[in-house]
C-alpha atoms as a PDB file:
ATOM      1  CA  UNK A   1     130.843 -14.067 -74.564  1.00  0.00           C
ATOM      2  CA  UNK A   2     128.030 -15.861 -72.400  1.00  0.00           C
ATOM      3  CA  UNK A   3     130.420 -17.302 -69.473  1.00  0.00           C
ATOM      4  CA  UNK A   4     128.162 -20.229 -67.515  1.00  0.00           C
ATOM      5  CA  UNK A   5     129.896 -21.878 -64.424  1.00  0.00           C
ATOM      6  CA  UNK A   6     128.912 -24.817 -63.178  1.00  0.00           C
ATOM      7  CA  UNK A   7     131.877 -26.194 -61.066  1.00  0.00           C
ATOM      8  CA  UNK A   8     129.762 -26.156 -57.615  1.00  0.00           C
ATOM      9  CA  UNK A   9     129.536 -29.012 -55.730  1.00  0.00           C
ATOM     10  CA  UNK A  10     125.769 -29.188 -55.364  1.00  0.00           C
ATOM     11  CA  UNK A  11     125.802 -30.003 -52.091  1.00  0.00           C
ATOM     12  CA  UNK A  12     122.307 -29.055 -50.810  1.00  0.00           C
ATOM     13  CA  UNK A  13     120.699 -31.054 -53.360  1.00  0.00           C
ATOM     14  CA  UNK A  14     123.368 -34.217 -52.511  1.00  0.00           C
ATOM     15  CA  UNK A  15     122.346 -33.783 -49.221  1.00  0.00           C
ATOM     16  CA  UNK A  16     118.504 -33.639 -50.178  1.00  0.00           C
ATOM     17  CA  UNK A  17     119.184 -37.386 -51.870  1.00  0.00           C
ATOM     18  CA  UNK A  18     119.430 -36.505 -55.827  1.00  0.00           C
ATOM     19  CA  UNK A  19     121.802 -38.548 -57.185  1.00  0.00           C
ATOM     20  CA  UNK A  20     123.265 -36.478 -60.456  1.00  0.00           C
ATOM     21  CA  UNK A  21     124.632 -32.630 -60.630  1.00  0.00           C
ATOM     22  CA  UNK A  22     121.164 -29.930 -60.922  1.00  0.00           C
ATOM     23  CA  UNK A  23     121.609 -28.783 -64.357  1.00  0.00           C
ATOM     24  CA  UNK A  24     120.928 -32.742 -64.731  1.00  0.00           C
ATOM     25  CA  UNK A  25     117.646 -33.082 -63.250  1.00  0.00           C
ATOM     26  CA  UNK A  26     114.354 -32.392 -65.204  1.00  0.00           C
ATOM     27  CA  UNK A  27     111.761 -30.432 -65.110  1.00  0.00           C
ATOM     28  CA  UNK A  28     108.936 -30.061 -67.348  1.00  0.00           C
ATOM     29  CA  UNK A  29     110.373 -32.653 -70.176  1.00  0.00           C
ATOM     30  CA  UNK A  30     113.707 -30.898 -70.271  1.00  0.00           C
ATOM     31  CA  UNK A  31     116.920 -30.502 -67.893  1.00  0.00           C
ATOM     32  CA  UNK A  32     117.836 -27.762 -65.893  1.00  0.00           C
ATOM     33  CA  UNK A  33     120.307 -26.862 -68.183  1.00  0.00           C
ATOM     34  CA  UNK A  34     118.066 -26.311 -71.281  1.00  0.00           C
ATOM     35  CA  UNK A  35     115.959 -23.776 -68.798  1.00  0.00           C
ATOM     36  CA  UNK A  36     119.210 -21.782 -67.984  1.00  0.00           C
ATOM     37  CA  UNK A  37     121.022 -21.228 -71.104  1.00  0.00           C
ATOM     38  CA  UNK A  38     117.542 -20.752 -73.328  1.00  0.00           C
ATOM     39  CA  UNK A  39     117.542 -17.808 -71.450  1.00  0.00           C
ATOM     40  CA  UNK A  40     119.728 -16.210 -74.025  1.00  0.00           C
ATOM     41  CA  UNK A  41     118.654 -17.721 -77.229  1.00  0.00           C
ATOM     42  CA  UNK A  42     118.105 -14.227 -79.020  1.00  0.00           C
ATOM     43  CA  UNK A  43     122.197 -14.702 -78.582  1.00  0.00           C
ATOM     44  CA  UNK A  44     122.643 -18.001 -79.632  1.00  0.00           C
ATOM     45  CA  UNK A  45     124.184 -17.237 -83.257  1.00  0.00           C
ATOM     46  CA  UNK A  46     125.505 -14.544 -82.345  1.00  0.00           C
ATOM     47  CA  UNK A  47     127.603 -14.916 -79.394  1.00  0.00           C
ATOM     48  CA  UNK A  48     129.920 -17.509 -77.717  1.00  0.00           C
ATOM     49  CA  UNK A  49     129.261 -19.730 -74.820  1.00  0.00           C
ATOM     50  CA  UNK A  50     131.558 -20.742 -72.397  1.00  0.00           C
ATOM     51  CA  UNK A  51     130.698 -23.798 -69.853  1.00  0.00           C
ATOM     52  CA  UNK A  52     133.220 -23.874 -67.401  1.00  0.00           C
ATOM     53  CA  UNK A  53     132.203 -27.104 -65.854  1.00  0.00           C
ATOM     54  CA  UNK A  54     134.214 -30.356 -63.739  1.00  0.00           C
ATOM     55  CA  UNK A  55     134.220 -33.857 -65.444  1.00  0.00           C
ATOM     56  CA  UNK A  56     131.075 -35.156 -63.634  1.00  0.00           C
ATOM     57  CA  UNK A  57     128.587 -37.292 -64.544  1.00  0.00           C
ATOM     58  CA  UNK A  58     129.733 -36.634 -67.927  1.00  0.00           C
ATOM     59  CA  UNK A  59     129.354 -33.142 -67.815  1.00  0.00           C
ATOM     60  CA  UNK A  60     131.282 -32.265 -70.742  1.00  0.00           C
ATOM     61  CA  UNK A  61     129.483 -34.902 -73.091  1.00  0.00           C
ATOM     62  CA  UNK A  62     126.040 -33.779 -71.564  1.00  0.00           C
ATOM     63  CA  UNK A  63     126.961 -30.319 -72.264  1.00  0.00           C
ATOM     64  CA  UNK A  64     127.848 -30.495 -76.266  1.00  0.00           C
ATOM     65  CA  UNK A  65     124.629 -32.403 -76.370  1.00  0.00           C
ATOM     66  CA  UNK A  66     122.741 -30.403 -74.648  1.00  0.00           C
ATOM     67  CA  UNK A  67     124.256 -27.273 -77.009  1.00  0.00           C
ATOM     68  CA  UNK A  68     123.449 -29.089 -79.927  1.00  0.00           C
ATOM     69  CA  UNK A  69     119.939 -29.456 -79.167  1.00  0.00           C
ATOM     70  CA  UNK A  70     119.347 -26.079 -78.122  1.00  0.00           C
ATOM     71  CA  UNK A  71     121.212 -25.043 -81.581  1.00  0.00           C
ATOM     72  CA  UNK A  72     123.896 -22.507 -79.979  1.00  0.00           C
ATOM     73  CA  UNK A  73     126.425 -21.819 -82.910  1.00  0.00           C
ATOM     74  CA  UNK A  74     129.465 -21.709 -80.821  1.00  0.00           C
ATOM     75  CA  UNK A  75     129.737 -23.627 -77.583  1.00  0.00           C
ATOM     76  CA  UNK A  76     133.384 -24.235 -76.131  1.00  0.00           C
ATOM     77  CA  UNK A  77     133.721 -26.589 -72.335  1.00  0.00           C
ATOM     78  CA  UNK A  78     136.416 -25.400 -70.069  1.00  0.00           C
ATOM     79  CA  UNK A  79     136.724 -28.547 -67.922  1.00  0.00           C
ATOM     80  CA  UNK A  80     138.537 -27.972 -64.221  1.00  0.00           C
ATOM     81  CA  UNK A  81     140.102 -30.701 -62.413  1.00  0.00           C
ATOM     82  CA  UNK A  82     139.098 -29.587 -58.818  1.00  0.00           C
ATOM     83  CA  UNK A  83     136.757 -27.816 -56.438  1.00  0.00           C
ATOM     84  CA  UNK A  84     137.516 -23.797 -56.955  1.00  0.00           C
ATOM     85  CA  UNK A  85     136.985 -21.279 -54.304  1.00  0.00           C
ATOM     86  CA  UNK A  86     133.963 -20.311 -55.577  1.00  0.00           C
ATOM     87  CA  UNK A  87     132.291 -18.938 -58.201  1.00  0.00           C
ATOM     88  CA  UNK A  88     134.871 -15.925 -59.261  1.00  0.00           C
ATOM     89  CA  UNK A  89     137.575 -18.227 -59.362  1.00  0.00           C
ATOM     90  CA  UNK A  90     135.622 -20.335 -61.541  1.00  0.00           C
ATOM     91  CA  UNK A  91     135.121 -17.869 -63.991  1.00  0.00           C
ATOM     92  CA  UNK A  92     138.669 -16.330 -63.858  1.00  0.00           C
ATOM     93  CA  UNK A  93     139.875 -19.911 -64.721  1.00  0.00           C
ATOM     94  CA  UNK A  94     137.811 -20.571 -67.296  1.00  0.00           C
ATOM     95  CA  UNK A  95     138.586 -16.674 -69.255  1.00  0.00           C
ATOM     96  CA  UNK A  96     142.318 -17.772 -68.693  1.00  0.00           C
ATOM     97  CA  UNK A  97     142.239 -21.373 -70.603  1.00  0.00           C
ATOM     98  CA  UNK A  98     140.160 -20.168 -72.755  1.00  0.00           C
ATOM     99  CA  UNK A  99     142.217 -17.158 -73.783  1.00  0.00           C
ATOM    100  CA  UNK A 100     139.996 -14.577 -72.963  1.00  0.00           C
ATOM    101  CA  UNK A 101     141.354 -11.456 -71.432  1.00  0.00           C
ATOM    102  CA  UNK A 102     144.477 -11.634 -73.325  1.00  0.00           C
ATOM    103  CA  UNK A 103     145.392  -7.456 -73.762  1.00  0.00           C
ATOM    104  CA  UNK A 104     147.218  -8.612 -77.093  1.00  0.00           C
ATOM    105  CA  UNK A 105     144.681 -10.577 -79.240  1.00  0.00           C
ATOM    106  CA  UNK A 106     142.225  -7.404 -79.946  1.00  0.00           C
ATOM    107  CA  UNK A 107     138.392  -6.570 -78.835  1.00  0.00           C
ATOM    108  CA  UNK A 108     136.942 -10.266 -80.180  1.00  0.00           C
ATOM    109  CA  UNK A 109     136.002 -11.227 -75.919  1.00  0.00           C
ATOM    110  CA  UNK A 110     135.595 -14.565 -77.899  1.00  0.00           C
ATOM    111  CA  UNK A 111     137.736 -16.971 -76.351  1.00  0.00           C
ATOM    112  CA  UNK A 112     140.562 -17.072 -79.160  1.00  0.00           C
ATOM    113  CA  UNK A 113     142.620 -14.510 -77.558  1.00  0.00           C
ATOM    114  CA  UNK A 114     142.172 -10.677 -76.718  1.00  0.00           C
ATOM    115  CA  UNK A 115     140.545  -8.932 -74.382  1.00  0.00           C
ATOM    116  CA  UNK A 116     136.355  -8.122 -74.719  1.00  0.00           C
ATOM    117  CA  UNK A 117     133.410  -8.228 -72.696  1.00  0.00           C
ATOM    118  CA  UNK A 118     131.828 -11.076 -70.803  1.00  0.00           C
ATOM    119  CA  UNK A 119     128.330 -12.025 -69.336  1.00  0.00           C
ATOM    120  CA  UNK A 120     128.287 -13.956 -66.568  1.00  0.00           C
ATOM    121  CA  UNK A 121     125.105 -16.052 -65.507  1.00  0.00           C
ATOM    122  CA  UNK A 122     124.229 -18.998 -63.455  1.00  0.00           C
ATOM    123  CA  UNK A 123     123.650 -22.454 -64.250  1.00  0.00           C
ATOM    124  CA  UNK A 124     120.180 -22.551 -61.941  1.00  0.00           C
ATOM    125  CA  UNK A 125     118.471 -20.002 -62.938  1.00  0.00           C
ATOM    126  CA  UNK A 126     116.655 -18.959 -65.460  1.00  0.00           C
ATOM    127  CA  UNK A 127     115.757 -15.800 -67.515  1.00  0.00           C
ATOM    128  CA  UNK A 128     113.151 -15.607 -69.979  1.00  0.00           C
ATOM    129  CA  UNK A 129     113.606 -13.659 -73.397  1.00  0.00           C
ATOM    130  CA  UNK A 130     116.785 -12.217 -71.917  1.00  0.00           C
ATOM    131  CA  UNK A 131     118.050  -9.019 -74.100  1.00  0.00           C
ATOM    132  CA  UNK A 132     120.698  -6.753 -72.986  1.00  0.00           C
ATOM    133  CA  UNK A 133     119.365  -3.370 -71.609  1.00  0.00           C
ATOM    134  CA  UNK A 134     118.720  -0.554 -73.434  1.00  0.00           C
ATOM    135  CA  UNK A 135     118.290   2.079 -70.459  1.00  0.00           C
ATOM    136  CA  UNK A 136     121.901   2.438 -71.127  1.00  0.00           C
ATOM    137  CA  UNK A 137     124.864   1.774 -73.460  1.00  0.00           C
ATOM    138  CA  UNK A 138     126.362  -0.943 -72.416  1.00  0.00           C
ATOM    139  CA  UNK A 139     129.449  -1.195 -74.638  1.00  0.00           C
ATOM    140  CA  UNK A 140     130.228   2.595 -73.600  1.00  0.00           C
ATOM    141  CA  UNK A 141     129.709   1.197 -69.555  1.00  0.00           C
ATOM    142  CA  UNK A 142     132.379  -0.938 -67.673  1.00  0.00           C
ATOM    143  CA  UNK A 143     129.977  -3.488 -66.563  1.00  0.00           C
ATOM    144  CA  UNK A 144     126.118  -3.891 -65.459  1.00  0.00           C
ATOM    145  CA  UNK A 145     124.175  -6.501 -62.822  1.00  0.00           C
ATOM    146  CA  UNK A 146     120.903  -7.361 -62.869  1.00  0.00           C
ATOM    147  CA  UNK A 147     118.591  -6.473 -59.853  1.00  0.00           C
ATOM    148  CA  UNK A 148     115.193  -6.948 -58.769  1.00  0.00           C
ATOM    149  CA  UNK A 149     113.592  -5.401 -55.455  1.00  0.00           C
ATOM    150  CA  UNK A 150     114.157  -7.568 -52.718  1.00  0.00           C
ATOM    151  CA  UNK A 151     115.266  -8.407 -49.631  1.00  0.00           C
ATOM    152  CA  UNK A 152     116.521 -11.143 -47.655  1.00  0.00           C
ATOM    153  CA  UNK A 153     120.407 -12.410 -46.515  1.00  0.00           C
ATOM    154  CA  UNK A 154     121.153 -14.880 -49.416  1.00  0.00           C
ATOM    155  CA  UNK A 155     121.479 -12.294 -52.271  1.00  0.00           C
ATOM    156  CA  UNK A 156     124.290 -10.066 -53.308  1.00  0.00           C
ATOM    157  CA  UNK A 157     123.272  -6.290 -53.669  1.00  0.00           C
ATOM    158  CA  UNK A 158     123.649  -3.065 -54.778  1.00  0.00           C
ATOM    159  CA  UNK A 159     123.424   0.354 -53.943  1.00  0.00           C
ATOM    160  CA  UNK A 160     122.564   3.181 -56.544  1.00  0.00           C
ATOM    161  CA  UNK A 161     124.702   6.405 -55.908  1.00  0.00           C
ATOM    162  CA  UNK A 162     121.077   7.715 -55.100  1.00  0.00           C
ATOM    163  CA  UNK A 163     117.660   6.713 -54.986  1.00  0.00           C
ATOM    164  CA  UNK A 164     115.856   5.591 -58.858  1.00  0.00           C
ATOM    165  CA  UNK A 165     120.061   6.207 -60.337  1.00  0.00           C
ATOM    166  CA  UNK A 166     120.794   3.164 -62.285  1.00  0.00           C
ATOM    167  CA  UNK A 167     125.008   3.719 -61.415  1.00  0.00           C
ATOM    168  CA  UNK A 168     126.232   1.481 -58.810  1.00  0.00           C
ATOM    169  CA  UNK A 169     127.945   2.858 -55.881  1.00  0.00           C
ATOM    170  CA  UNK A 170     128.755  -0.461 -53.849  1.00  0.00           C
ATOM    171  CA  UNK A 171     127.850  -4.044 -54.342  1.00  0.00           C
ATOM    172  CA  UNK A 172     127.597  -6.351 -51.088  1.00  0.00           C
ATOM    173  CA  UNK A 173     127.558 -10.144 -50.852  1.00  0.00           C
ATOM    174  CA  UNK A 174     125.161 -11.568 -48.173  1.00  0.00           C
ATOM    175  CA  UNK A 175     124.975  -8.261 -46.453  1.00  0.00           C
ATOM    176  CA  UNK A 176     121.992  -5.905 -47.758  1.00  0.00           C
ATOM    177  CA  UNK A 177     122.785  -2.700 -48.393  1.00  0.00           C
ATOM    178  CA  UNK A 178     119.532  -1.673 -50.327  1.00  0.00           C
ATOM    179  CA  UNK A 179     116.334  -3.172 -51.962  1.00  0.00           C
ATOM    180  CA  UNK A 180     118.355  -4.214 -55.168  1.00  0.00           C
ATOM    181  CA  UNK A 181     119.463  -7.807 -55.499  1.00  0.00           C
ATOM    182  CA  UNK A 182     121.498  -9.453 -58.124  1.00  0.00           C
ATOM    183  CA  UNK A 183     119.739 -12.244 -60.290  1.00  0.00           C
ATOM    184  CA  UNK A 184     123.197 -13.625 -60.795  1.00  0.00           C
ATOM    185  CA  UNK A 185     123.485 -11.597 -64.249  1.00  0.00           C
ATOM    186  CA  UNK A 186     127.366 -10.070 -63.978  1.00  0.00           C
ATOM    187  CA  UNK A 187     128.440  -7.956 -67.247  1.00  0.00           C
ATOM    188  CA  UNK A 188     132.295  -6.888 -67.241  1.00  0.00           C
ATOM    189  CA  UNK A 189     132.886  -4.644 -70.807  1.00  0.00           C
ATOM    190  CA  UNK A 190     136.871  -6.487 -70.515  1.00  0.00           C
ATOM    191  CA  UNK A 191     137.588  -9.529 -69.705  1.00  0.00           C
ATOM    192  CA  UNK A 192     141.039  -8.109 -68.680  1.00  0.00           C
ATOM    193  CA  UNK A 193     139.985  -5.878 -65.984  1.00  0.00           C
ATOM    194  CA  UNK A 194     137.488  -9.105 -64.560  1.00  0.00           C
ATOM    195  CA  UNK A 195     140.845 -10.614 -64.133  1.00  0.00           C
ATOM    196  CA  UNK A 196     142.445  -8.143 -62.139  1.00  0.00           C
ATOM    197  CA  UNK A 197     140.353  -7.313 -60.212  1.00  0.00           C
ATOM    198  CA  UNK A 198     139.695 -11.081 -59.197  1.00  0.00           C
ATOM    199  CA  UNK A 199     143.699 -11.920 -58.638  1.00  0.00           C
ATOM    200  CA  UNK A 200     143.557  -8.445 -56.293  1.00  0.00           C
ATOM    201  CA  UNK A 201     140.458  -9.879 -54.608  1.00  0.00           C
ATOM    202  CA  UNK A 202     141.741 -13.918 -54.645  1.00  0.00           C
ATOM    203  CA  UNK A 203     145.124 -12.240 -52.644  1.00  0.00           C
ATOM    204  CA  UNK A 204     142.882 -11.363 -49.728  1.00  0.00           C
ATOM    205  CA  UNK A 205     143.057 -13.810 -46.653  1.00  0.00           C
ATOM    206  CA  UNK A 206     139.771 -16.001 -46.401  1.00  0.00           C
ATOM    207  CA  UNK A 207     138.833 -13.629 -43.502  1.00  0.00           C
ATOM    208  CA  UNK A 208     138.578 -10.825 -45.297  1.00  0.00           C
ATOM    209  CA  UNK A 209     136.961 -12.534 -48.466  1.00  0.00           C
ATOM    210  CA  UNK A 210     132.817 -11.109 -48.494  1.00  0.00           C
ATOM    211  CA  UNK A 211     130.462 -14.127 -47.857  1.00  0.00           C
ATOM    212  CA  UNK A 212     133.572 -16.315 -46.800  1.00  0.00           C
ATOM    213  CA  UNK A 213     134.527 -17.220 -50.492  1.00  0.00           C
ATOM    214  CA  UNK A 214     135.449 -15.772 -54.091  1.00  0.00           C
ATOM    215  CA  UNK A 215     131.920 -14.416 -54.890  1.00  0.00           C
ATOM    216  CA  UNK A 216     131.842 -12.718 -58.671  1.00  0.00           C
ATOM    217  CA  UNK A 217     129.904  -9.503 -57.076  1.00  0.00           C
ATOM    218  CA  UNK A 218     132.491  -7.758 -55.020  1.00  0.00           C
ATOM    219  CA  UNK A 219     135.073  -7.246 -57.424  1.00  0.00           C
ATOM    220  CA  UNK A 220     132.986  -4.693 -59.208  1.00  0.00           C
ATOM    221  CA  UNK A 221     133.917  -2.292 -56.119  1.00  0.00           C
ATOM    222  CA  UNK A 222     137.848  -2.814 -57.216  1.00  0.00           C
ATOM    223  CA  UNK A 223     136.332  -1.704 -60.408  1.00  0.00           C
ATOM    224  CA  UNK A 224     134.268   1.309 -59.367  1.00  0.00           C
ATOM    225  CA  UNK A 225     137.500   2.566 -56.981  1.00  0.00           C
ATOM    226  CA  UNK A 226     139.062   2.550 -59.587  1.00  0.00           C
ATOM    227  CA  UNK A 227     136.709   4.866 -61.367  1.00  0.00           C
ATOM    228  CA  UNK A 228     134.664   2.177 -63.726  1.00  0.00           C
ATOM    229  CA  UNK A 229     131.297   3.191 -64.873  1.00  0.00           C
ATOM    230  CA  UNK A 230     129.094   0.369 -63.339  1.00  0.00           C
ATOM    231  CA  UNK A 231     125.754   0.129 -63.936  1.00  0.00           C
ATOM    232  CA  UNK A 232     122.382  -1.646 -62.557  1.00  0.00           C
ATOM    233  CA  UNK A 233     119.596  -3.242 -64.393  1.00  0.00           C
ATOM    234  CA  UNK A 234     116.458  -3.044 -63.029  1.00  0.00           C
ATOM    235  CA  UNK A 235     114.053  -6.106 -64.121  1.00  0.00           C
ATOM    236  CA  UNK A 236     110.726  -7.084 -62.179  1.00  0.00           C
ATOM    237  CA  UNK A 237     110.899 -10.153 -59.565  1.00  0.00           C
ATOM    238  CA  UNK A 238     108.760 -12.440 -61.421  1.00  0.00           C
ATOM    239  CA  UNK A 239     110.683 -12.388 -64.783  1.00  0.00           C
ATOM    240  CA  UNK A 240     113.346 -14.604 -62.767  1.00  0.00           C
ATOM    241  CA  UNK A 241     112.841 -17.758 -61.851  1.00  0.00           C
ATOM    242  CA  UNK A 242     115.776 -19.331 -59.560  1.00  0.00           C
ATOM    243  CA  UNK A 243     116.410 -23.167 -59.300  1.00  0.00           C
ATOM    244  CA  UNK A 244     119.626 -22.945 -56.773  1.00  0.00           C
ATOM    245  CA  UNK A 245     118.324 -25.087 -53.955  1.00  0.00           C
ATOM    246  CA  UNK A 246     115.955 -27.942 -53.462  1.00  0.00           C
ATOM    247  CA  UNK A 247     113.100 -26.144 -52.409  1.00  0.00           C
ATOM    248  CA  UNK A 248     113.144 -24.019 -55.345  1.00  0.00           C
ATOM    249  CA  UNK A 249     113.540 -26.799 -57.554  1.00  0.00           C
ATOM    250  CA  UNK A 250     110.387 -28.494 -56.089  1.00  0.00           C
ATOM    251  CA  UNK A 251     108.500 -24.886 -56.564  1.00  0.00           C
ATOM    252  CA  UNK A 252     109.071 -24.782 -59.961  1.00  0.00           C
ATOM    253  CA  UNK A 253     108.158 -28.319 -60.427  1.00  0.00           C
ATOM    254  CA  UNK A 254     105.242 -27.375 -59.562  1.00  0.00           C
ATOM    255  CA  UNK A 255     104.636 -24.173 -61.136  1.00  0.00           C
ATOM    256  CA  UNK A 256     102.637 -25.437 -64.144  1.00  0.00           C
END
């Protein structure tokens, strides 16, 4: 399963004076939304999407249109009644209405019950061509990110167990711990294990929360504590484009 959320609030570009959600706005004759989830056509009849969105805008009506257009197979809405905690909790609530994670229902990761693996990716930026590595196995690997070299405070990271080793060791949110940050591309092998690891992390006062809310990054340290095969992906900077704030959204207005 391909597991978008998009239950932020948007308020940078509120603030900035647009007037509908980002994966609304257009750029280059399409929305937002079109640039993100293209990202994984190769996947489109293959595997399901899940939009775990708020009723805004008409969100979920722009959302089955906008999956109809771009011809994904199987596209389910989740739709939330309220501001989450951020962007874990998001997910976690849309696996559990959806029925993924379910130890009973069988290795499907489908959304009709039973546990199986999930991508998670954002809903402002966007990946080109995306295919799932090959450096590794991924359906013999608990779960992968996606990292470019980098630096800066804004990005979650990871650090290798040693230098050019593509097994994780730590991840970090807002605190950099290496070179290697996450393009917002989270694999978990079972939905299951996403889940427990979130309630364990969701039980921690805010204080103690990394980056001050429910970030989808950290939990893979529950994971790798508790022995989990984690793994990093290693793409090149410019095969990522990111559309998260205004500025960034003007830059890639511009870009052509």
């Amino acid at each position: 399963m391909i597991l978008i959320p998009m239950a932020g609030l948007s308020h940078r570009f509120t603030a900035a004076g647009y007037d509908r959600p980002k994966y609304m706005l257009e750029a280059h004759g399409e929305s937002l939304f079109r640039h993100a989830v293209r990202s994984f056509a190769h996947y489109f009849d293959t595997l399901p999407f899940l939009f775990v969105v708020r009723d805004v805008a008409g969100t979920p009506a722009f959302v089955d249109s906008e999956c109809r257009a771009l011809g994904v197979r199987d596209a389910r809405v989740v739709v939330l009644d309220a501001p989450t905690r951020g962007q874990a909790e998001t997910v976690a609530l849309g696996l559990r209405a959806s029925g993924a994670g379910d130890n009973g229902g069988g290795d499907n990761g489908g959304g009709d019950g039973g546990d199986g693996p999930v991508t998670v990716f954002n809903i402002d930026t966007f990946r080109a061509g995306f295919r799932f590595p090959t450096g590794f196995d991924v359906t013999a690997t608990d779960g992968f990110l996606e990292v470019f070299e980098g630096d800066g405070a804004n990005w979650s990271y990871v650090r290798p167990v040693a230098p050019g080793s593509d097994r994780v060791a730590e991840t970090a949110e807002k605190r950099p711990i290496s070179d290697l940050c996450c393009t917002g591309l989270y694999h978990f092998r079972s939905a299951a294990r996403y889940l427990a690891a979130f309630d364990a992390e969701a039980a921690l006062p805010p204080g103690r929360l990394q980056g001050g809310e429910l970030y989808v990054a950290p939990l893979y340290n529950r994971l790798i504590a508790d022995g989990a095969d984690i793994r990093c992906s290693l793409i090149r900077r410019d095969a990522v484009i990111f559309c998260g704030v205004p500025e960034e959204y003007r830059a890639f207005l511009n870009a052509r």
